[in-house]
Structure formats: C-alpha cells, structure tokens
C-alpha atoms as a PDB file:
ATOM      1  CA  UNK A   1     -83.687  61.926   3.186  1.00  0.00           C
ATOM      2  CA  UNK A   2     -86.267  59.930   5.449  1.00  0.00           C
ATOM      3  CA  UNK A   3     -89.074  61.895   6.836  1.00  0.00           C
ATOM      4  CA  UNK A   4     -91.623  60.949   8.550  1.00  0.00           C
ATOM      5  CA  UNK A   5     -95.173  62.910   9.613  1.00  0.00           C
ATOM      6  CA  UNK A   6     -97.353  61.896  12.902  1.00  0.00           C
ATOM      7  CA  UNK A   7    -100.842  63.275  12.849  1.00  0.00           C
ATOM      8  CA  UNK A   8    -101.177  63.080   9.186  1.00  0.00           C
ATOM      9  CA  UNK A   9    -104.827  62.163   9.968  1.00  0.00           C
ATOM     10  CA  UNK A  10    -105.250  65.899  11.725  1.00  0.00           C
ATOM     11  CA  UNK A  11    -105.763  69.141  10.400  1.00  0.00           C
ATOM     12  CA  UNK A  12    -102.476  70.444  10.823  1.00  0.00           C
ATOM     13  CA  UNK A  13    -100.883  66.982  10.017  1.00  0.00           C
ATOM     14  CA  UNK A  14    -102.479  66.186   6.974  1.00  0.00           C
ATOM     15  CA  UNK A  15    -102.009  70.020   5.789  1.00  0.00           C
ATOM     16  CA  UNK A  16     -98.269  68.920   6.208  1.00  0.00           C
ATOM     17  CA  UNK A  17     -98.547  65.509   4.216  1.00  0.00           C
ATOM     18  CA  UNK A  18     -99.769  67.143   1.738  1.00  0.00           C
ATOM     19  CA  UNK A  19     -97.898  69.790   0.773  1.00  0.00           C
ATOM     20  CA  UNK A  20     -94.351  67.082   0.754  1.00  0.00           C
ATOM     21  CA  UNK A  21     -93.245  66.900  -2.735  1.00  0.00           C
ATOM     22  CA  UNK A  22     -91.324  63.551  -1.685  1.00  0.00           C
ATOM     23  CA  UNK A  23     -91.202  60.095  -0.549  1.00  0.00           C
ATOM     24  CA  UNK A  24     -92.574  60.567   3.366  1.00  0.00           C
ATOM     25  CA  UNK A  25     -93.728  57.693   6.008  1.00  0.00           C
ATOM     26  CA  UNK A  26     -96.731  59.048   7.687  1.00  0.00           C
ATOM     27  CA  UNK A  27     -97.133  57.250  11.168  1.00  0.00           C
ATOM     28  CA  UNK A  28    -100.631  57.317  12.603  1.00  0.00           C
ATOM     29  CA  UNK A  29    -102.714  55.311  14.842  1.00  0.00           C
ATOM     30  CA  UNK A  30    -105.184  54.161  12.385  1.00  0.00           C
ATOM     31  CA  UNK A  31    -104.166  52.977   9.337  1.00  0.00           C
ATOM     32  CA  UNK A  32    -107.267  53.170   7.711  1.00  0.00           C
ATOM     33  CA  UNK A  33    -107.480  57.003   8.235  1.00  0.00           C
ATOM     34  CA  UNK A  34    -104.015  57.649   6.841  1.00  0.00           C
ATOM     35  CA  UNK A  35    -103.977  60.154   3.735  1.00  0.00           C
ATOM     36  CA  UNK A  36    -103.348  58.462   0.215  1.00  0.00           C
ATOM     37  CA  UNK A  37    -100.557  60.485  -0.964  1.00  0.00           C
ATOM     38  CA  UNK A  38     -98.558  59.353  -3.521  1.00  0.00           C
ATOM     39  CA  UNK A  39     -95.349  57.858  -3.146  1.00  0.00           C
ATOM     40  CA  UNK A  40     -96.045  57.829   0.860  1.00  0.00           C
ATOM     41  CA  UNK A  41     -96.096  54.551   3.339  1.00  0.00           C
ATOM     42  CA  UNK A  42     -97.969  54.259   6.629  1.00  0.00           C
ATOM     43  CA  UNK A  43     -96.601  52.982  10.165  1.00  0.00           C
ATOM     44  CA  UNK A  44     -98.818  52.826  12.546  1.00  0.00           C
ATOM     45  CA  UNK A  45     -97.930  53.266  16.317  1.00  0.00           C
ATOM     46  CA  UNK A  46     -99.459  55.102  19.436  1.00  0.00           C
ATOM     47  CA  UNK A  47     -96.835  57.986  20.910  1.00  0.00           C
ATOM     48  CA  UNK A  48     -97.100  55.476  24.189  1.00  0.00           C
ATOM     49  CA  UNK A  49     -96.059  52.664  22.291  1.00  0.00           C
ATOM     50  CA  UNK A  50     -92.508  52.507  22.394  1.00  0.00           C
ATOM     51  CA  UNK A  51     -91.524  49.722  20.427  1.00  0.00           C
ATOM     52  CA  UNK A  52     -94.180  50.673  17.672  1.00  0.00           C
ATOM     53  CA  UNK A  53     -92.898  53.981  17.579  1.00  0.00           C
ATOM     54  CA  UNK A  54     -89.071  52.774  17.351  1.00  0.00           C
ATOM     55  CA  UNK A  55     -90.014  50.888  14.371  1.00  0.00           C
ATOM     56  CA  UNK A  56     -92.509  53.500  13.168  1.00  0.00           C
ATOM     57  CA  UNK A  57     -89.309  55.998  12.903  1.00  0.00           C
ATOM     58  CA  UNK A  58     -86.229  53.769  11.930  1.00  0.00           C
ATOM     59  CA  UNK A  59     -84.088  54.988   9.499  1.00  0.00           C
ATOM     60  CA  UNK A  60     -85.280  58.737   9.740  1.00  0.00           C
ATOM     61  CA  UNK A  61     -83.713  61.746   9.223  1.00  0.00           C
ATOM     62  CA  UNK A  62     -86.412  63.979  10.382  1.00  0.00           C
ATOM     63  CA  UNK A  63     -89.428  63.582  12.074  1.00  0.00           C
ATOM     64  CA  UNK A  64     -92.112  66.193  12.392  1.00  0.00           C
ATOM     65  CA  UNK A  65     -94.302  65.203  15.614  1.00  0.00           C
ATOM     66  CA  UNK A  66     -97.070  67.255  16.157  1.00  0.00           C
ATOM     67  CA  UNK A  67     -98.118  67.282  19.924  1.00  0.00           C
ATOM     68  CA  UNK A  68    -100.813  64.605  21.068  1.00  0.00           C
ATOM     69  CA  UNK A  69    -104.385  65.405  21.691  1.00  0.00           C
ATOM     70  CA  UNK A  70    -105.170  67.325  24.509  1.00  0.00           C
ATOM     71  CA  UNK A  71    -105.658  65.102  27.419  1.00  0.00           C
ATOM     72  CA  UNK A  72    -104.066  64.883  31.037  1.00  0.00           C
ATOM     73  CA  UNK A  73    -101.874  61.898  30.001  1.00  0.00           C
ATOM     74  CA  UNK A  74     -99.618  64.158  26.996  1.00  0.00           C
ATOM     75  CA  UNK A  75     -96.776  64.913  29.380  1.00  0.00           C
ATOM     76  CA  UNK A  76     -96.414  61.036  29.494  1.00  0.00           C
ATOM     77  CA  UNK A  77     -96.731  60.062  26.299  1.00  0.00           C
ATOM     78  CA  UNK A  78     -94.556  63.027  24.407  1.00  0.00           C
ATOM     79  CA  UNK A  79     -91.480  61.409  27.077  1.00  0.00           C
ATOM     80  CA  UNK A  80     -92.795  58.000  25.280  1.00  0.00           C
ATOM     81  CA  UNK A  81     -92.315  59.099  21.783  1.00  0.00           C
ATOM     82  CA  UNK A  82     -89.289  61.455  22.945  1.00  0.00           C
ATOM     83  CA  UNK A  83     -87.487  58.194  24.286  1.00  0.00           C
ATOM     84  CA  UNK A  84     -88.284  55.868  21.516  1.00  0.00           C
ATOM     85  CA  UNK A  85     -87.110  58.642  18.972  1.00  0.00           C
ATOM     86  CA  UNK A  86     -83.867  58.681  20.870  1.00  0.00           C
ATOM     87  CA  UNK A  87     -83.775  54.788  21.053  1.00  0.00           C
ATOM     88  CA  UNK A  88     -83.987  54.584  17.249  1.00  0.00           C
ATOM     89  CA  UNK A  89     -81.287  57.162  16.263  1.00  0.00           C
ATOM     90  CA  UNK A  90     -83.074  59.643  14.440  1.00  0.00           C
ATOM     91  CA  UNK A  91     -81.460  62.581  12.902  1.00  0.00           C
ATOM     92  CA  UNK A  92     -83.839  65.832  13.820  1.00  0.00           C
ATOM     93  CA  UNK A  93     -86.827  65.909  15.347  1.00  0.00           C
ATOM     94  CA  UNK A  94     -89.491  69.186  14.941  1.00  0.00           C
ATOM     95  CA  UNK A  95     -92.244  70.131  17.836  1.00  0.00           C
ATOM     96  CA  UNK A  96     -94.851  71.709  17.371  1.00  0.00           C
ATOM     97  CA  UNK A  97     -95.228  73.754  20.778  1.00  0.00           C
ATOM     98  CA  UNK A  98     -97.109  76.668  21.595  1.00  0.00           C
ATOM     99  CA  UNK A  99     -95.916  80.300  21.912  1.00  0.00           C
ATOM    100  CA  UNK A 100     -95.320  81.276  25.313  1.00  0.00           C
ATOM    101  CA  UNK A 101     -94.411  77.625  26.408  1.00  0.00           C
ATOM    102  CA  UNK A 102     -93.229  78.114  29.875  1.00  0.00           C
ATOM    103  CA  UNK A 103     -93.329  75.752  33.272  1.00  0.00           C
ATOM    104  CA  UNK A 104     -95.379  79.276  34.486  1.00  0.00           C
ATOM    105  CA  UNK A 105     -97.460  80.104  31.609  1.00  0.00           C
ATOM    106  CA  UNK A 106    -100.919  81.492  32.084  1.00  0.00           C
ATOM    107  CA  UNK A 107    -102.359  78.701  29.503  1.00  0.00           C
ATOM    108  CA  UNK A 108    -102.306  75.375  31.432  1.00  0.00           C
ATOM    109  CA  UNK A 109    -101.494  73.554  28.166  1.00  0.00           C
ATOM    110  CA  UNK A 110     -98.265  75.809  27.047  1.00  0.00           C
ATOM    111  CA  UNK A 111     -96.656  73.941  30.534  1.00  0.00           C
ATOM    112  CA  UNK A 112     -97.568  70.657  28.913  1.00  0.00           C
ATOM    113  CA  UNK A 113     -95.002  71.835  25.676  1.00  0.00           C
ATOM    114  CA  UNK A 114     -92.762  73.285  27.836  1.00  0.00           C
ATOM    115  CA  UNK A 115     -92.236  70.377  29.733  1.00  0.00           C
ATOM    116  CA  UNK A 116     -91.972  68.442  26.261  1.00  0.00           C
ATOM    117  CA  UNK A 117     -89.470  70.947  25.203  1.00  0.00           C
ATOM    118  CA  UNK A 118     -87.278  69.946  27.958  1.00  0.00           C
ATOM    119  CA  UNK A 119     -88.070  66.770  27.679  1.00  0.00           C
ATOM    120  CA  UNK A 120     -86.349  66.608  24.003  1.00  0.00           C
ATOM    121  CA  UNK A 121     -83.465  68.760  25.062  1.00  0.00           C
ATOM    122  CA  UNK A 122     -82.884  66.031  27.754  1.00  0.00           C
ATOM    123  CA  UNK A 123     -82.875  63.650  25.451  1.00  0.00           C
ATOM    124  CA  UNK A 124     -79.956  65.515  22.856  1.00  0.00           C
ATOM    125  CA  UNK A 125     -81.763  64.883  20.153  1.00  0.00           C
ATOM    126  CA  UNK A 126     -81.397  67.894  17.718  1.00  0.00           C
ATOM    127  CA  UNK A 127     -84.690  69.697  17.343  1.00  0.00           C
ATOM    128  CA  UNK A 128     -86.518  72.465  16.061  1.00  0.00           C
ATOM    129  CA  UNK A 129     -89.541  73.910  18.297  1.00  0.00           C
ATOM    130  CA  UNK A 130     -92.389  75.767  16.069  1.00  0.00           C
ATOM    131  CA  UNK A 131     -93.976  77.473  19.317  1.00  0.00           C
ATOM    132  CA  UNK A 132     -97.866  78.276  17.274  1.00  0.00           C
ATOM    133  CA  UNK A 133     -99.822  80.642  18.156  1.00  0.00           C
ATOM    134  CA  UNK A 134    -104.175  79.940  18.535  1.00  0.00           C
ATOM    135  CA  UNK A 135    -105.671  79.075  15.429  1.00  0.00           C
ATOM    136  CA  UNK A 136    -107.261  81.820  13.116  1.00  0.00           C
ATOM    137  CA  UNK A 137    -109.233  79.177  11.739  1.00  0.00           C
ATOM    138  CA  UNK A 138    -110.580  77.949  14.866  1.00  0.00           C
ATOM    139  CA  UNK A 139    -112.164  81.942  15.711  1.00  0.00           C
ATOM    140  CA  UNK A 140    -115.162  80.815  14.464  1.00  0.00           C
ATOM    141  CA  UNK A 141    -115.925  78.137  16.636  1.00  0.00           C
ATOM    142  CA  UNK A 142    -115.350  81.037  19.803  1.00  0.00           C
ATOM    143  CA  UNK A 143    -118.628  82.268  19.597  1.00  0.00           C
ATOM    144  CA  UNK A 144    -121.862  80.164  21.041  1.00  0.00           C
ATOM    145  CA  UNK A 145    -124.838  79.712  19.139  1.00  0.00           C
ATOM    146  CA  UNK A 146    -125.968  82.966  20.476  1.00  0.00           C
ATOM    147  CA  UNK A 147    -123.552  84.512  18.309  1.00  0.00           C
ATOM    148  CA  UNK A 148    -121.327  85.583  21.566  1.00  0.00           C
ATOM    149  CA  UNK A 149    -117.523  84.962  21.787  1.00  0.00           C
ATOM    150  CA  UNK A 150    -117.440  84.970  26.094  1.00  0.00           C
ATOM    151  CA  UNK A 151    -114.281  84.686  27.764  1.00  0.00           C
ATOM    152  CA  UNK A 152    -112.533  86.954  30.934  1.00  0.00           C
ATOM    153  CA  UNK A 153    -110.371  88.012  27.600  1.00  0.00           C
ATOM    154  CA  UNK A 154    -110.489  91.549  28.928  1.00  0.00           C
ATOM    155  CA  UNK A 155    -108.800  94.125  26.299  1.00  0.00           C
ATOM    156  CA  UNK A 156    -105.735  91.742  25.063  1.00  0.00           C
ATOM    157  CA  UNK A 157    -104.991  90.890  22.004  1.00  0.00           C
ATOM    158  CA  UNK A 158    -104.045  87.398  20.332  1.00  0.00           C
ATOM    159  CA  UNK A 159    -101.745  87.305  16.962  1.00  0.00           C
ATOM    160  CA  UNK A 160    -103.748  84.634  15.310  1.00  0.00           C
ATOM    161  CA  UNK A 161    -102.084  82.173  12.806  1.00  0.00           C
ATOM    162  CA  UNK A 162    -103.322  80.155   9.901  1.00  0.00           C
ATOM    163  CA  UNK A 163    -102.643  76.673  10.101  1.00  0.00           C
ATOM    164  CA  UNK A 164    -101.833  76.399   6.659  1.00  0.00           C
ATOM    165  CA  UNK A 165     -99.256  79.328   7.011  1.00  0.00           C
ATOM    166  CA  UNK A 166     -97.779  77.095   9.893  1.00  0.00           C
ATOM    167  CA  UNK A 167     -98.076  73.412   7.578  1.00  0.00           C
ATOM    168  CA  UNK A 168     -96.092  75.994   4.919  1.00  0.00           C
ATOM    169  CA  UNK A 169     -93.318  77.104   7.903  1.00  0.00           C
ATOM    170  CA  UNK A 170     -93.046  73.186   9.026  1.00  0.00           C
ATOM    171  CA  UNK A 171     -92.489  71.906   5.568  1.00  0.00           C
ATOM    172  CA  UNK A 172     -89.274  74.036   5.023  1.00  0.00           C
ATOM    173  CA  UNK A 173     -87.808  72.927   8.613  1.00  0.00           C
ATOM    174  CA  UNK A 174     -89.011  69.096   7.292  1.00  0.00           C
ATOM    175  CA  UNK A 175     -87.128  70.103   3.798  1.00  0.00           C
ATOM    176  CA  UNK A 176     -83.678  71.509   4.893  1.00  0.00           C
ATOM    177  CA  UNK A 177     -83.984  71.067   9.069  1.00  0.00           C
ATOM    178  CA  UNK A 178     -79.803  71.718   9.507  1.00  0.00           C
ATOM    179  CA  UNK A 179     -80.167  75.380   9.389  1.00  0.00           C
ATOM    180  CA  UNK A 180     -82.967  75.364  12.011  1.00  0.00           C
ATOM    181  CA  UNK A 181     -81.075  72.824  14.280  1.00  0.00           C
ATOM    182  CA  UNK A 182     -81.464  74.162  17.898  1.00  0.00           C
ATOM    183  CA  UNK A 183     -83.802  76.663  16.841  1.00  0.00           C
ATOM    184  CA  UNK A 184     -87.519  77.977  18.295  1.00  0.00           C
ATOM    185  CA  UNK A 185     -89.724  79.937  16.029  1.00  0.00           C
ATOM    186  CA  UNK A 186     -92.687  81.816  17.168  1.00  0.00           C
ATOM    187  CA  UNK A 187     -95.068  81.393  14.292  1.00  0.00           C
ATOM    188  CA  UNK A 188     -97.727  83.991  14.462  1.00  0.00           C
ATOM    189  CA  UNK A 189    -100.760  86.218  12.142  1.00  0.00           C
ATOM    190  CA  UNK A 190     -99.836  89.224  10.709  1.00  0.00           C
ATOM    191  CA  UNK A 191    -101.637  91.296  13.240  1.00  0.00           C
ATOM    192  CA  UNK A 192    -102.594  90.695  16.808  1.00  0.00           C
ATOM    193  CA  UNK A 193    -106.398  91.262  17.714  1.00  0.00           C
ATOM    194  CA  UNK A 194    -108.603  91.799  20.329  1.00  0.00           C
ATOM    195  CA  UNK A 195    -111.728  90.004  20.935  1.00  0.00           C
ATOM    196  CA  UNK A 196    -113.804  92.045  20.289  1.00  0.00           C
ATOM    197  CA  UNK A 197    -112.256  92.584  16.935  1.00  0.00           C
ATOM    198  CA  UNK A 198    -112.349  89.104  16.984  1.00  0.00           C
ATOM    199  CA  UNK A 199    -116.197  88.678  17.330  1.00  0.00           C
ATOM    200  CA  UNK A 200    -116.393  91.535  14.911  1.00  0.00           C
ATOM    201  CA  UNK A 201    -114.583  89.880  11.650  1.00  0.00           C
ATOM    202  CA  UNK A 202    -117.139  86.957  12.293  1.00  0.00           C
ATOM    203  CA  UNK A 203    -120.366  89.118  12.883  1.00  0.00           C
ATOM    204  CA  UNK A 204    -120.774  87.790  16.432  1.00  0.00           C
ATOM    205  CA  UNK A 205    -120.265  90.208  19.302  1.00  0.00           C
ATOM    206  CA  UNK A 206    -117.535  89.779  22.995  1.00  0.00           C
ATOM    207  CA  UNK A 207    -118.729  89.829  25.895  1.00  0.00           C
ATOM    208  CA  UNK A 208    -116.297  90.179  28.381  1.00  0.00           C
ATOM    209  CA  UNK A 209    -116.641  87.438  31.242  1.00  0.00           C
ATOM    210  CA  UNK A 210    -114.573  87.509  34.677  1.00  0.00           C
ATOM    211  CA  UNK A 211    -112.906  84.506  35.673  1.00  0.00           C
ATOM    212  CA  UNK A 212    -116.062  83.319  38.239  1.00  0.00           C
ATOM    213  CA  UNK A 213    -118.002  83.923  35.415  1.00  0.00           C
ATOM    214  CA  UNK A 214    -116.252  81.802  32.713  1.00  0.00           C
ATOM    215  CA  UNK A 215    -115.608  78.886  35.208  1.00  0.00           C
ATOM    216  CA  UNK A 216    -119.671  79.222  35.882  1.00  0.00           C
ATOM    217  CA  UNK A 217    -120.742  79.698  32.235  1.00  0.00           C
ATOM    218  CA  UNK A 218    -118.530  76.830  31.142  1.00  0.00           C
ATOM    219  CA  UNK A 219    -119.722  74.569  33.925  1.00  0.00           C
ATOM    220  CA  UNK A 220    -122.600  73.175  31.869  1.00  0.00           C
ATOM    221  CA  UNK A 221    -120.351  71.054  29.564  1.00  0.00           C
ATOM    222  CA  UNK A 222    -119.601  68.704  32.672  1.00  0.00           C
ATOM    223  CA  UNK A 223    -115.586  68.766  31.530  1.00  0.00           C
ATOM    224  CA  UNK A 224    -113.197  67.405  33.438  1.00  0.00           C
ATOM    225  CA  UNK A 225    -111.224  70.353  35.634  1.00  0.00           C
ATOM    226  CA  UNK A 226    -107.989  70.170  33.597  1.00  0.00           C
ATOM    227  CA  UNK A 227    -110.517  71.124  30.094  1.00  0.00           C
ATOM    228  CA  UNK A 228    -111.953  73.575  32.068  1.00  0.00           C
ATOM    229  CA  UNK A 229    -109.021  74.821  33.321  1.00  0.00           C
ATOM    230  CA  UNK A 230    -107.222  75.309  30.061  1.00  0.00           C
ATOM    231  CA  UNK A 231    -110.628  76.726  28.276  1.00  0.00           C
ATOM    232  CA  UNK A 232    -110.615  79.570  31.050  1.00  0.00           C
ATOM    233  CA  UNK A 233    -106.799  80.450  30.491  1.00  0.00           C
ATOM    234  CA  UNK A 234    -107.227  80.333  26.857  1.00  0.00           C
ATOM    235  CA  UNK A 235    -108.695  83.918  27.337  1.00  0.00           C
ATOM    236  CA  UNK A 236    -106.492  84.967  30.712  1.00  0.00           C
ATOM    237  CA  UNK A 237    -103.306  84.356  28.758  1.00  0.00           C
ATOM    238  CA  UNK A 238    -104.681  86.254  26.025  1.00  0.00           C
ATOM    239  CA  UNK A 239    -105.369  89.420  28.654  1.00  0.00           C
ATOM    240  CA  UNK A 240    -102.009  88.614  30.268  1.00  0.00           C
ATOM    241  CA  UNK A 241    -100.730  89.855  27.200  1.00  0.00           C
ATOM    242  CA  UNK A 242     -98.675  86.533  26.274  1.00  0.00           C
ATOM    243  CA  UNK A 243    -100.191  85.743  23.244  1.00  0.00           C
ATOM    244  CA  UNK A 244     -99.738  89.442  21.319  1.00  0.00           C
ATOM    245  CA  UNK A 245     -96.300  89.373  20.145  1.00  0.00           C
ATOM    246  CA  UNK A 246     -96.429  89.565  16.024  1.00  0.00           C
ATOM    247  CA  UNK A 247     -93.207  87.416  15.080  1.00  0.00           C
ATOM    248  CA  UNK A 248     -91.066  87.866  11.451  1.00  0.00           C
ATOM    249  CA  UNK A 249     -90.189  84.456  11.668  1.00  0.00           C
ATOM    250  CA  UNK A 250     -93.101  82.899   9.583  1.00  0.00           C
ATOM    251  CA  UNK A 251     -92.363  85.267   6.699  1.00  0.00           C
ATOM    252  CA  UNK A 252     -88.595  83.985   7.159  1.00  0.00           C
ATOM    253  CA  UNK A 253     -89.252  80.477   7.381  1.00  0.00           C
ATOM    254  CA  UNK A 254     -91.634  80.660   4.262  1.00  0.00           C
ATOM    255  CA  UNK A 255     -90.910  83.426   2.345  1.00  0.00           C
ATOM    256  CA  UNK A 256     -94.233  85.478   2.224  1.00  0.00           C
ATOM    257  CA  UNK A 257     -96.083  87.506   4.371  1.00  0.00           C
ATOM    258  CA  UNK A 258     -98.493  85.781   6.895  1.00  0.00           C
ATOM    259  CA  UNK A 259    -102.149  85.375   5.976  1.00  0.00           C
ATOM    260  CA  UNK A 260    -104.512  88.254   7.687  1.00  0.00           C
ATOM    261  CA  UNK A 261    -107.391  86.883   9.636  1.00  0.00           C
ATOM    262  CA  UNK A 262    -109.603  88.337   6.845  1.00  0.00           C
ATOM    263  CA  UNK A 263    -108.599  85.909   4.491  1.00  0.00           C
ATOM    264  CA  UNK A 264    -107.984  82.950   6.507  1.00  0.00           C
ATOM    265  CA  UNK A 265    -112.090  83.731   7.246  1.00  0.00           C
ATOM    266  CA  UNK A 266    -112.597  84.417   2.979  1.00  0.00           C
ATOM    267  CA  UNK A 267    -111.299  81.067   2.025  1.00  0.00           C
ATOM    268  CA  UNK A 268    -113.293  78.852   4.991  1.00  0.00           C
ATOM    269  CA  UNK A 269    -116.390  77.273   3.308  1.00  0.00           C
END
C-alpha cells in the first residue's frame, strides 16, 4: 500500500512520518526540510500546484493531508490539492479538520475545514475527517510574558488533545483506512478544562477579557483582521461551549486512553 504524508516538515506531520513502520512518500514544499526516515522518498509540490501535486500523489492508496497554514488563501488551495487528488485517482484521502467544523462555527477557522470537508465530499473521493481539538501542547504559549493567559474565554471549558495522541489516531486510519471510510472522528483530551484551570497547570493565572477587550489587547501585534479575528474566537468558541465535548473515539482509534494535560505538560522540555 502507497501512502503518502504532506506536512511531514510540521509538528503534527513529522510526528506522523515518524511513527510509519513502512515505505511512505512524504510530499513537502521544501525538499531540504523533509525528515530522513528510512525507507521514505520525498515529492515536493505546493497544495496550489496542481500538476506537482498530481504527480506528488500518483499511485497512492492513501494520503494523509494535514490542512495548510493558516492564511486567508486555505479555502483555495485545500480545493487545489482536493482536485488534483481526484485528478490522480487516489484511493482514500484523511483531513485533518477541527472539531466543531461548521459553515457557522464560532472559530473563524473551523468554517475554513468545513468548507474543505465539503469540498472533498464534492469531489467523491473516500475520506476520513479527524476533526482535532486545540493543542494541549500549545497551552503554554496562551499565557504572555506576564504570566497571564487573557482571552473573553469566560467559564468554558476546552477538551485539550496531544498532538502525539492525534499522530497515534492518524497512523491507524493511514494503516487500515477501509474501516474508517466515510467516517469523522472527534479526537479530543481526556478531560475538558477551563482556563483558568488552564493557567493553573502552567503556573500562570486567566484573566478573563470581554470581546472589546481582546480585540484592543491584541491590537498591538498589527495582524491582519482575519488573525485577529480567529485569535478572538479561539476563546468565544471555547465559552460557546463548542469545544468541551470529551470524545471515546481517540481511545478507539488507538487503543489507550488519551494523554491528561498533566503529562502532555511533564514530558515538554
């Protein structure tokens, strides 16, 4: 079986790379930043680059693409690597999506993977959506340099997820993808937390901003209203309560328990 791995050069990517016991094709946009993994070849195409990408993914069986950096142009170029993956007959593609995906969500960037989503059911190509969670990995980069996590969060509560737990979940859909045809996993922590619980496991403390506030505070950076945008509903989706639901399907998919926040914060450096 063929399978081939975009983002291999990323965190969750390369976590996925990795942890294939078998022949892969990792296609990236830099060759020279591709993983050396053993018994693995490198394509290189850009997801807007159709005819790179058709050759890039010729012959496979399954392709894991993780979504494209955030940026206002990743509608258009998941339809680009949607069509050419179509165009070159492959047998199962897997999406990594985000939990709550919906053309209505509170987080501006869950439209973006809904709209992919539909985009790849458009297409008929059959797929397996691994809808993530935010990162428990990424909690301590919440909190400024002030040691303050801010955010118009309010009381909700986010079910955190370790990527590796999710690298683990998309490497038996990437092994055995037929059962999972057609399928959309939420892929969540163990627990869901507030922020202030948050802020707590990493000794920094939540203050709870309203929405003027967070668009003020955040104003500083000079980022462009979309980044701005999706920082600020980061935290409204969280009070929303669309980002709480603690999913089995993790466990399922990998066969243990999902890693607690605690640890995922124990094994960082």
């Amino acid at each position: 079986m063929t399978i081939v791995v975009t983002g291999a050069t990323g965190r969750l990517g390369g976590r996925v790379a990795a942890r294939l016991a078998r022949p892969q094709r990792l296609l990236v946009r830099d060759a020279a930043r591709a993983p050396r993994i053993a018994g693995a070849s490198v394509a290189v195409a850009d997801y807007s680059d159709s005819a790179a990408v058709r050759a890039g993914l010729a012959g496979a069986d399954v392709v894991l693409m993780v979504s494209a950096a955030e940026n206002p142009d990743r509608i258009a170029q998941h339809r680009a690597f949607v069509d050419a993956a179509a165009a070159a007959g492959i047998g199962h593609l897997v999406y990594t999506s985000f939990m709550g995906a919906r053309p209505d969500a509170t987080f501006t960037l869950a439209r973006d993977h809904w709209a992919t989503e539909e985009h790849i059911r458009g297409a008929g190509l059959p797929h397996t959506f691994l809808r993530d969670n935010l990162y428990a990995d990424f909690v301590p980069a919440l909190a400024g340099t002030d040691g303050v996590i801010r955010g118009p969060g309010g009381d909700g509560r986010v079910a955190v997820v370790a990527q590796d737990d999710i690298a683990d979940a998309i490497v038996a859909v990437l092994r055995d993808p037929a059962p999972h045809a057609g399928q959309t996993y939420d892929l969540t922590g163990p627990q869901a937390h507030s922020f202030a619980e948050l802020a707590a496991a990493i000794g920094a403390r939540y203050h709870a901003e309203t929405v003027e506030e967070a668009y003020a505070s955040r104003a500083v950076y000079g980022a462009p209203q979309w980044q701005v945008d999706a920082w600020v509903s980061t935290y409204t989706a969280v009070a929303a309560g669309e980002l709480d639901t603690v999913d089995p399907a993790l466990e399922r998919l990998t066969g243990r328990p999902a890693t607690s926040l605690a640890e995922v914060l124990r094994q960082r450096p």
